[in-house]
PDB file of N, CA and C in Angstrom:
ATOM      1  N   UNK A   1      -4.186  -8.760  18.519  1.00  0.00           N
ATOM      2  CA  UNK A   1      -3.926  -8.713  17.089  1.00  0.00           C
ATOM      3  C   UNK A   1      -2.468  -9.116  16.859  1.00  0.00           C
ATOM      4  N   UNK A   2      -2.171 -10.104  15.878  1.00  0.00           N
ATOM      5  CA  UNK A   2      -0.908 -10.390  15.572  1.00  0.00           C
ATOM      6  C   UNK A   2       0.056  -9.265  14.521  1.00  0.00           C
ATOM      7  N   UNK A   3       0.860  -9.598  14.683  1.00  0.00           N
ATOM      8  CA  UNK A   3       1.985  -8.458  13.958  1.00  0.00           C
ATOM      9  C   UNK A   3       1.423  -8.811  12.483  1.00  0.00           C
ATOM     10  N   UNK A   4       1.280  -9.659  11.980  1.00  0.00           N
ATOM     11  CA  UNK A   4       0.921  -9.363  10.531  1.00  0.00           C
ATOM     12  C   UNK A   4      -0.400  -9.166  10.270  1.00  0.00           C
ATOM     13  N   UNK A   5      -1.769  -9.431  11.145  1.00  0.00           N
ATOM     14  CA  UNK A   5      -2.717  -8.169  11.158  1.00  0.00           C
ATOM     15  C   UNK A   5      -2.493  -7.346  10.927  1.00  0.00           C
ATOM     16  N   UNK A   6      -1.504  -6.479  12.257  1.00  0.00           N
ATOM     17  CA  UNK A   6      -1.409  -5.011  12.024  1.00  0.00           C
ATOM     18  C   UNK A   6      -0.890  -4.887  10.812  1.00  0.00           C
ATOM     19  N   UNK A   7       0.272  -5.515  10.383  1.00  0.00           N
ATOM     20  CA  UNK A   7       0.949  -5.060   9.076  1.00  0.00           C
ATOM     21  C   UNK A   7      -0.041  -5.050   8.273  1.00  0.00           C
ATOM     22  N   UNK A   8      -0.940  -5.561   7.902  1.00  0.00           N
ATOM     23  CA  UNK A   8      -2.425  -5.825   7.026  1.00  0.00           C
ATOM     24  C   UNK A   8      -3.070  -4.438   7.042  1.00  0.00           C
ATOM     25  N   UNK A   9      -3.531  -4.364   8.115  1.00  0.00           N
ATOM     26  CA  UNK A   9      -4.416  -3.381   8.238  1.00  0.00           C
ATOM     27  C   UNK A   9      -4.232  -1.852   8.323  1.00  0.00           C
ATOM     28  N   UNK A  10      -2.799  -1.712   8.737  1.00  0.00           N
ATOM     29  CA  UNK A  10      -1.922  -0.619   7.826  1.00  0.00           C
ATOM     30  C   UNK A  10      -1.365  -0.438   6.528  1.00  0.00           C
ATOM     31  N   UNK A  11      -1.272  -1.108   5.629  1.00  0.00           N
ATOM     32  CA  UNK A  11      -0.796  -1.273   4.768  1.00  0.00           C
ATOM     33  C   UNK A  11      -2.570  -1.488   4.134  1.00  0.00           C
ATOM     34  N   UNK A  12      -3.166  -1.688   3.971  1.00  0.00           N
ATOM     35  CA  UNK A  12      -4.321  -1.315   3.140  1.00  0.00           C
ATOM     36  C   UNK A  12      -5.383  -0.602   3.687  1.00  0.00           C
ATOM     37  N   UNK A  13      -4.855   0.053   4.534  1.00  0.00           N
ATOM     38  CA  UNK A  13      -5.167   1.943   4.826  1.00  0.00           C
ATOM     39  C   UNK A  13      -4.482   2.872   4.549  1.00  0.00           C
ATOM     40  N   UNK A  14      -3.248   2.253   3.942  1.00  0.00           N
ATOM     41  CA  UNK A  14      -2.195   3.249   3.318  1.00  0.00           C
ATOM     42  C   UNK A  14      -2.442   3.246   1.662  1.00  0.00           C
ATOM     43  N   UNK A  15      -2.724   2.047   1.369  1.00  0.00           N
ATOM     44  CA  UNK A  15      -2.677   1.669  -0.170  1.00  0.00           C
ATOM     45  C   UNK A  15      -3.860   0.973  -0.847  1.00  0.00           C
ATOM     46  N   UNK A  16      -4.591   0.850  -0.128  1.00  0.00           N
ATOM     47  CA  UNK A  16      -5.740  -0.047  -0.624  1.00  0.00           C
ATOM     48  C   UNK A  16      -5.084  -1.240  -1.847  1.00  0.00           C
ATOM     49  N   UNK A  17      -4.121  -1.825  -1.734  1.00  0.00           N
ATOM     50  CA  UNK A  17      -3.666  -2.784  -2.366  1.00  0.00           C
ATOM     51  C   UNK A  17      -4.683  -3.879  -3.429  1.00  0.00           C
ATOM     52  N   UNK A  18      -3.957  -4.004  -4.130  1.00  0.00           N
ATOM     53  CA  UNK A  18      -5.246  -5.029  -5.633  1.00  0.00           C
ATOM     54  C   UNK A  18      -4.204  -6.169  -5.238  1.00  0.00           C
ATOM     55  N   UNK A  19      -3.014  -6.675  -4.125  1.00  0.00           N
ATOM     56  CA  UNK A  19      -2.975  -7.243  -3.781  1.00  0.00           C
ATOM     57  C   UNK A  19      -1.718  -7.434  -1.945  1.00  0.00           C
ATOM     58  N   UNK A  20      -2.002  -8.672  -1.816  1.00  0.00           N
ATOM     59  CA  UNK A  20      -1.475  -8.228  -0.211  1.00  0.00           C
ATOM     60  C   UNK A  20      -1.347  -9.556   0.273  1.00  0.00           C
ATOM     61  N   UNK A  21      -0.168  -9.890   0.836  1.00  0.00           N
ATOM     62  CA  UNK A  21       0.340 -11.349   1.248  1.00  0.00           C
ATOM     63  C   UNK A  21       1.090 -10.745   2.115  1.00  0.00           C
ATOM     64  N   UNK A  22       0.954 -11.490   3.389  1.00  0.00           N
ATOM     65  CA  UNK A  22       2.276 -11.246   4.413  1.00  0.00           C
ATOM     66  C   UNK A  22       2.319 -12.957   5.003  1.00  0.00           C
ATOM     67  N   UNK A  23       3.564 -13.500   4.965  1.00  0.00           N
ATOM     68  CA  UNK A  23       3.825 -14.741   5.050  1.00  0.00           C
ATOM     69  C   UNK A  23       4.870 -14.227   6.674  1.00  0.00           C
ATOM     70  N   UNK A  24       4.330 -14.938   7.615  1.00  0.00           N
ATOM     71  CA  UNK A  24       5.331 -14.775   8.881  1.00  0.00           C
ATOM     72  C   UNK A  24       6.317 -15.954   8.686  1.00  0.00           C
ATOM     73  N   UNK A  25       7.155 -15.632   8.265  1.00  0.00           N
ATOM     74  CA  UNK A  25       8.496 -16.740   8.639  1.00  0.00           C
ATOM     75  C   UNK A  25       9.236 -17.320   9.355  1.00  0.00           C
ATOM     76  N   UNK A  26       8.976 -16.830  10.448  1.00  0.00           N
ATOM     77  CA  UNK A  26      10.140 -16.878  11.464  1.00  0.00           C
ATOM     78  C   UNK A  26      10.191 -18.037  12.339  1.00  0.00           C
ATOM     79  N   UNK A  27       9.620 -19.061  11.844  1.00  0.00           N
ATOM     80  CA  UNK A  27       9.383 -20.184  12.396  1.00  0.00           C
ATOM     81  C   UNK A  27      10.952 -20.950  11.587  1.00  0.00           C
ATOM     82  N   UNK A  28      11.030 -20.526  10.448  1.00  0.00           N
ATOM     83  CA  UNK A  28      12.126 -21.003   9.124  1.00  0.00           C
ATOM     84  C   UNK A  28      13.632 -20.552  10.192  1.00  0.00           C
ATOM     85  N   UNK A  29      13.389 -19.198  10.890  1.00  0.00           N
ATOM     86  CA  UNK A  29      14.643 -18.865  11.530  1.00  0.00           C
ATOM     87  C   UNK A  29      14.922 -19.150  13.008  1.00  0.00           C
ATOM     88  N   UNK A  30      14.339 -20.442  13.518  1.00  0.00           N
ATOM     89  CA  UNK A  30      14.635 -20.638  14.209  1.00  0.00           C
ATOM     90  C   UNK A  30      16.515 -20.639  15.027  1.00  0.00           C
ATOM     91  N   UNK A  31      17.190 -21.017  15.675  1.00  0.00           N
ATOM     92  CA  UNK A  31      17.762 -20.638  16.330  1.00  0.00           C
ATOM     93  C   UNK A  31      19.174 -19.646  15.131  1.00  0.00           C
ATOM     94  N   UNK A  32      18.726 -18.990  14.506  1.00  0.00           N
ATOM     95  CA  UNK A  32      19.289 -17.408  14.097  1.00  0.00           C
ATOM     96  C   UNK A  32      19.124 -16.362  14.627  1.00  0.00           C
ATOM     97  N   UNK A  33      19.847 -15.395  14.329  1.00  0.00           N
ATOM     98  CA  UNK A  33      20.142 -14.467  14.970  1.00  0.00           C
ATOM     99  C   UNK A  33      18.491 -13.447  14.556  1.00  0.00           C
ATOM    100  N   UNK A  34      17.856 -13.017  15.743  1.00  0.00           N
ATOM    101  CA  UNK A  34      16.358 -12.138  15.881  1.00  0.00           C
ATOM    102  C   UNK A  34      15.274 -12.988  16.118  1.00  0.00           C
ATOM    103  N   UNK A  35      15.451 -14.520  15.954  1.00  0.00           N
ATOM    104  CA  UNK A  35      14.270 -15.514  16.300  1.00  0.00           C
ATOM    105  C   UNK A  35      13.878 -15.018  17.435  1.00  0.00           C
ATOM    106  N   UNK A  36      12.544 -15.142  17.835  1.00  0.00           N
ATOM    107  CA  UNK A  36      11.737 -14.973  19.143  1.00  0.00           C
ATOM    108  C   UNK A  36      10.912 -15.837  19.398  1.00  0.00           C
ATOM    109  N   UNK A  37      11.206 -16.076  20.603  1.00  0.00           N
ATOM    110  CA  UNK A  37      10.019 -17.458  20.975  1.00  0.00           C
ATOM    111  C   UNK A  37       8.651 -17.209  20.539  1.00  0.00           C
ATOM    112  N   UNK A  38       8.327 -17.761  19.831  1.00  0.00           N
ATOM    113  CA  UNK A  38       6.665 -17.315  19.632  1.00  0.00           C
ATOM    114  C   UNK A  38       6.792 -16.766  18.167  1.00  0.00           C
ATOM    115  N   UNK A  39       7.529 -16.330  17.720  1.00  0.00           N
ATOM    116  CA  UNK A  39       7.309 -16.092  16.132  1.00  0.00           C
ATOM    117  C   UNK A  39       7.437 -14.646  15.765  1.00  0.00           C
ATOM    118  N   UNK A  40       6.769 -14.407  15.204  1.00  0.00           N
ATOM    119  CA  UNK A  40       6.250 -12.913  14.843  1.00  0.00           C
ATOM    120  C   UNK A  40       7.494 -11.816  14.683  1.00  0.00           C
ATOM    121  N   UNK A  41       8.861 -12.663  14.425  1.00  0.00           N
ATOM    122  CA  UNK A  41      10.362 -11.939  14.145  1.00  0.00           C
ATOM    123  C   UNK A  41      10.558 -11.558  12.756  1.00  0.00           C
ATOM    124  N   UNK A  42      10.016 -12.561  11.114  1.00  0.00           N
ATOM    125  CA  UNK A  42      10.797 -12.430  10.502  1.00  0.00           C
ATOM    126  C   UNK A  42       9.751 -12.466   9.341  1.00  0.00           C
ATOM    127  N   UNK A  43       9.611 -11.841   8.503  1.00  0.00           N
ATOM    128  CA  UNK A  43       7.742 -11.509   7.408  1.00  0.00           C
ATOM    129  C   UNK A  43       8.479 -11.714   6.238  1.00  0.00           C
ATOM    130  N   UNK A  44       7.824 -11.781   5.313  1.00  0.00           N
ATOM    131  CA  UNK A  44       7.527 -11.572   3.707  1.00  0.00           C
ATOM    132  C   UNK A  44       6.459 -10.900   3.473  1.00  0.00           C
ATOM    133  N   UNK A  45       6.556  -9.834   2.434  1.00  0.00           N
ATOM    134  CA  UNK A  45       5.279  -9.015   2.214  1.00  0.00           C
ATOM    135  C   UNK A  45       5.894  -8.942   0.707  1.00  0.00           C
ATOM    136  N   UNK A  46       4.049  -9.196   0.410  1.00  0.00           N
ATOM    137  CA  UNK A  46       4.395  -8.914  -1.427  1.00  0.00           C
ATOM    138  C   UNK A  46       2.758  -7.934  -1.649  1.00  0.00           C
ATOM    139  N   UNK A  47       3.365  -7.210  -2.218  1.00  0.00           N
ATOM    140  CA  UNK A  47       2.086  -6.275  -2.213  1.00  0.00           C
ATOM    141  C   UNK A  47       2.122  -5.533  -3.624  1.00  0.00           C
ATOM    142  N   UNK A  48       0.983  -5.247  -3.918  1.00  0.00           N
ATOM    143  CA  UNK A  48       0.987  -4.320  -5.622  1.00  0.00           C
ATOM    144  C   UNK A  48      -0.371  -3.115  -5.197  1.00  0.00           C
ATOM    145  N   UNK A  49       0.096  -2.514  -5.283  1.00  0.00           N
ATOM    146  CA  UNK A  49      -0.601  -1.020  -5.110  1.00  0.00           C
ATOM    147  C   UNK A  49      -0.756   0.301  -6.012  1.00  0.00           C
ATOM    148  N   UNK A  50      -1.560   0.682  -6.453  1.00  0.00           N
ATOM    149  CA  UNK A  50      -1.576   1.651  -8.212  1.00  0.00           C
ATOM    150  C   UNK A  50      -0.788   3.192  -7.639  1.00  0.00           C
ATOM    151  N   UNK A  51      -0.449   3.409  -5.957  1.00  0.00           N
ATOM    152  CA  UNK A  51       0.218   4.577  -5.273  1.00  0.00           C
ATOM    153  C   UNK A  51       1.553   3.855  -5.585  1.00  0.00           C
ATOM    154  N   UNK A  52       1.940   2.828  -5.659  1.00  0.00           N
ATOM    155  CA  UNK A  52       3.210   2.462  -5.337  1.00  0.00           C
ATOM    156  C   UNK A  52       3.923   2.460  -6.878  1.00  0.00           C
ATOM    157  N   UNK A  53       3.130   2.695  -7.983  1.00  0.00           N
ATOM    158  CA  UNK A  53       3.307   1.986  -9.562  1.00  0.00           C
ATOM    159  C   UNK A  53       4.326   2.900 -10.379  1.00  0.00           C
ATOM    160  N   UNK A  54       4.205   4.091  -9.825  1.00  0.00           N
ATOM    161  CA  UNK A  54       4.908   5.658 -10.082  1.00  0.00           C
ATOM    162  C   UNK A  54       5.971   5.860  -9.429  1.00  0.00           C
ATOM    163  N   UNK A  55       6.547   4.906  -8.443  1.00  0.00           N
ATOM    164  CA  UNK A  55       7.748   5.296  -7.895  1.00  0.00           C
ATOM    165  C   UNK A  55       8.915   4.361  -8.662  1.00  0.00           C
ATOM    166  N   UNK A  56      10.028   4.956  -7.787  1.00  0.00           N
ATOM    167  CA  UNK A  56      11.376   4.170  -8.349  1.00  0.00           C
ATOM    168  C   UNK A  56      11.811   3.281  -6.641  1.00  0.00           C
ATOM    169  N   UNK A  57      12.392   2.305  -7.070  1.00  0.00           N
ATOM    170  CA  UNK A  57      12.305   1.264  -5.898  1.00  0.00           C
ATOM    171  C   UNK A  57      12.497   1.672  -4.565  1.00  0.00           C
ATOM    172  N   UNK A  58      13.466   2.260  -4.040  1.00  0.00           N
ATOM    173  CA  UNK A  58      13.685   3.191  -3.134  1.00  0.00           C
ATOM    174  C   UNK A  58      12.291   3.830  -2.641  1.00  0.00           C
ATOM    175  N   UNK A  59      11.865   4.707  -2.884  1.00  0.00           N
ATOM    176  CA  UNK A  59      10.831   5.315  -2.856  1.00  0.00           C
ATOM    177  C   UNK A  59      10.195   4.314  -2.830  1.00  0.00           C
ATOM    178  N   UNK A  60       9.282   3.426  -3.433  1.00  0.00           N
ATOM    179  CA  UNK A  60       8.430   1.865  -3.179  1.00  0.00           C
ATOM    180  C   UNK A  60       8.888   1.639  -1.621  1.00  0.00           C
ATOM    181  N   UNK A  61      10.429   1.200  -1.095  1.00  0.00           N
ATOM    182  CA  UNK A  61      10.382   0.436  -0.071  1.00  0.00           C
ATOM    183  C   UNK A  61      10.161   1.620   0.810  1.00  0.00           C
ATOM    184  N   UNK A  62      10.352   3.375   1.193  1.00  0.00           N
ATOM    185  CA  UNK A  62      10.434   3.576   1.823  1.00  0.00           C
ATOM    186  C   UNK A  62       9.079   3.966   2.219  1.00  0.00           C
ATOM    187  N   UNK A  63       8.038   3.979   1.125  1.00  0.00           N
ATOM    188  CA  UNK A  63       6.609   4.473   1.337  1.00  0.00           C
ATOM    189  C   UNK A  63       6.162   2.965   2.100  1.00  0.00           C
ATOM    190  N   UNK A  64       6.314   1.625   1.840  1.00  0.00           N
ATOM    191  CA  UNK A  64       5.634   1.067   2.129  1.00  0.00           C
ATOM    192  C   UNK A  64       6.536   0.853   4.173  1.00  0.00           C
ATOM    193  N   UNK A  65       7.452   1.349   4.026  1.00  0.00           N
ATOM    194  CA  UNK A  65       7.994   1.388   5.526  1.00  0.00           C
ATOM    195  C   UNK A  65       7.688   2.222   6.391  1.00  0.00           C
ATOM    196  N   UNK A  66       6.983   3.171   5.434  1.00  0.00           N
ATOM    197  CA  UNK A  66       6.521   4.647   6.474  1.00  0.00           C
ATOM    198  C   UNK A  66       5.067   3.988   6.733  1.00  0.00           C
ATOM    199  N   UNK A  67       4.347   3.315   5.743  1.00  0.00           N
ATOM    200  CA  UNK A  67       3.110   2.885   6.266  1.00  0.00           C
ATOM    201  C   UNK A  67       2.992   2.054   7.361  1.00  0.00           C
ATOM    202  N   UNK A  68       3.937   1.354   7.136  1.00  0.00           N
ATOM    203  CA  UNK A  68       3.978   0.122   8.451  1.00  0.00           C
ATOM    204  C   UNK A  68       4.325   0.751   9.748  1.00  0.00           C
ATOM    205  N   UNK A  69       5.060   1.653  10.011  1.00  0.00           N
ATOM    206  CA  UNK A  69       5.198   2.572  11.011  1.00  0.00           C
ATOM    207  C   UNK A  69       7.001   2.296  11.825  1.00  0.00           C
ATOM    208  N   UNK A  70       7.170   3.149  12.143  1.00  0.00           N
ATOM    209  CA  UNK A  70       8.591   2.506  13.215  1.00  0.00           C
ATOM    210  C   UNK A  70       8.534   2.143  14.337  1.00  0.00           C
ATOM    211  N   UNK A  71       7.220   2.249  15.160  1.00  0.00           N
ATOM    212  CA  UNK A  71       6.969   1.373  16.249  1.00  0.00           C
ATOM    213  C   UNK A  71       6.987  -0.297  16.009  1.00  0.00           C
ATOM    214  N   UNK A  72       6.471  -0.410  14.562  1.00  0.00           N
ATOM    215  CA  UNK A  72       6.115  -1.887  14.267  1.00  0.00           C
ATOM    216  C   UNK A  72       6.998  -2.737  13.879  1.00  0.00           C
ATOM    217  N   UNK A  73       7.975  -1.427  13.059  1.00  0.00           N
ATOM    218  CA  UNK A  73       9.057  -2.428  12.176  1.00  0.00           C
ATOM    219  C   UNK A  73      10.134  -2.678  13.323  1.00  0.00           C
ATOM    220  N   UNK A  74      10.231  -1.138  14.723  1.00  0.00           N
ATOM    221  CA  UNK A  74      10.946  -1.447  15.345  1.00  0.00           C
ATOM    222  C   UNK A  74      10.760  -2.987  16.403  1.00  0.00           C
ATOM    223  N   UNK A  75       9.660  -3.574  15.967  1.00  0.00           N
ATOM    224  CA  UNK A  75       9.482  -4.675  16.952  1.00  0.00           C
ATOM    225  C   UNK A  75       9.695  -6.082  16.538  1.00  0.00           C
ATOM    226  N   UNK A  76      10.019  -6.216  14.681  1.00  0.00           N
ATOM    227  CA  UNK A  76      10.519  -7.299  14.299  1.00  0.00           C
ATOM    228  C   UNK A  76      11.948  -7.174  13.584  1.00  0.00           C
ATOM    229  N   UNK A  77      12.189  -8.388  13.494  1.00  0.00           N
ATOM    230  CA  UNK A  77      13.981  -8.259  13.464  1.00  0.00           C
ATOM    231  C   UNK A  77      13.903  -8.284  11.616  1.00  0.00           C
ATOM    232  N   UNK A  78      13.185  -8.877  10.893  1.00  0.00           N
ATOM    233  CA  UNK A  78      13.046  -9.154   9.249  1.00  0.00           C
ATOM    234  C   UNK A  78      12.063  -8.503   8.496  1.00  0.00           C
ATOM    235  N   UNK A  79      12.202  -7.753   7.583  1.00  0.00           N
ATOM    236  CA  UNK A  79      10.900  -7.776   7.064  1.00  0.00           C
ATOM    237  C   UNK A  79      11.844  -7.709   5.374  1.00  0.00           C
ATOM    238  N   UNK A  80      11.115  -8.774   4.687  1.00  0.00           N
ATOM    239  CA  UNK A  80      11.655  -9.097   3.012  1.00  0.00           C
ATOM    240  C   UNK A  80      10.485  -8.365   2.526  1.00  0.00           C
ATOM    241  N   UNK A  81      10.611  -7.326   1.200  1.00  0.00           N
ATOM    242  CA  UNK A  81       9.295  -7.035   0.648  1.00  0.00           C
ATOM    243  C   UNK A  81       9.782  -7.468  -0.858  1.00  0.00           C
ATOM    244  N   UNK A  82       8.242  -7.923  -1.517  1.00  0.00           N
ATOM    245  CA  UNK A  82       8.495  -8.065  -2.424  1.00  0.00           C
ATOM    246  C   UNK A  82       7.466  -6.765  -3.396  1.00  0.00           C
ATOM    247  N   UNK A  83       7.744  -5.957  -3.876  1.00  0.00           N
ATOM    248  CA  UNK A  83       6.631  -5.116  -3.888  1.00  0.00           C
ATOM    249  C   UNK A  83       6.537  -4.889  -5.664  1.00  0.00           C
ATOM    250  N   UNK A  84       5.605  -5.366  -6.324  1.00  0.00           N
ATOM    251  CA  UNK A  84       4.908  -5.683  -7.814  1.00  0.00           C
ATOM    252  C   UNK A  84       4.360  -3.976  -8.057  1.00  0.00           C
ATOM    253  N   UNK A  85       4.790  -3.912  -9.095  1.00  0.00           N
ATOM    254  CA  UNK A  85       3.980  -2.457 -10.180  1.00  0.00           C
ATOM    255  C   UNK A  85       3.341  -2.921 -11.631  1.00  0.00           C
ATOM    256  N   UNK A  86       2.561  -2.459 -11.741  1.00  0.00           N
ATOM    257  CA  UNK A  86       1.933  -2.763 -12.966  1.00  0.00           C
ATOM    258  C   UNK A  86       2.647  -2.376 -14.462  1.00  0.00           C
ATOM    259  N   UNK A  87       2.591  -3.356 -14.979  1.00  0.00           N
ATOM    260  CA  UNK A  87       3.491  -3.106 -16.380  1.00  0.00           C
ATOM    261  C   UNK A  87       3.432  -1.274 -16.961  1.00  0.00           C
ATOM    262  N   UNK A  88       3.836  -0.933 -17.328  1.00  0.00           N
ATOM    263  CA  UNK A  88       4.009   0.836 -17.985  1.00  0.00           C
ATOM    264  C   UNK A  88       3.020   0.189 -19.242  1.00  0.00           C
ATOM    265  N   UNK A  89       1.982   1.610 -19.258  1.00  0.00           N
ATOM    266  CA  UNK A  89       0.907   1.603 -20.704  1.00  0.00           C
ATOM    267  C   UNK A  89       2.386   1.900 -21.802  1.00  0.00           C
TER     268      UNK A  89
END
């Protein structure tokens, strides 16, 4: 399973997301600082989740970092989130 599987498949067992993109980048960071041969160093995640809609940003990035786990995040050097809430009724 590739690193953004797992990121997938944790992240919508955490949130059941209405939406979910993880773009691996790290092909873009080639010889920068955390590139790894083979890829799987540097993500984009854009995700919108109705658990995530009630927080304040902080709280957003740190729930969606506890989902991903610290074994996982400890194994890539980037992770950009872009994380969407639904407009306030």
């Amino acid at each position: 399973m590739t690193v953004a599987e797992e990121i997938s498949r944790r992240l919508h067992a955490a949130f059941a997301p209405r939406l979910l993109e993880i773009e691996n980048q790290s092909e873009q960071h080639r010889g920068h600082a955390g590139f790894q041969e083979g890829g799987e160093s540097h993500y984009h995640v854009t995700i919108s989740a109705p658990e995530l809609d009630g927080m304040n940003r902080l709280a957003r990035h740190r729930a969606v970092h506890s989902a991903i786990g610290k074994d996982l995040l400890e194994s890539i050097h980037a992770l950009a989130l872009d994380i969407q809430v639904a407009p306030a009724a």
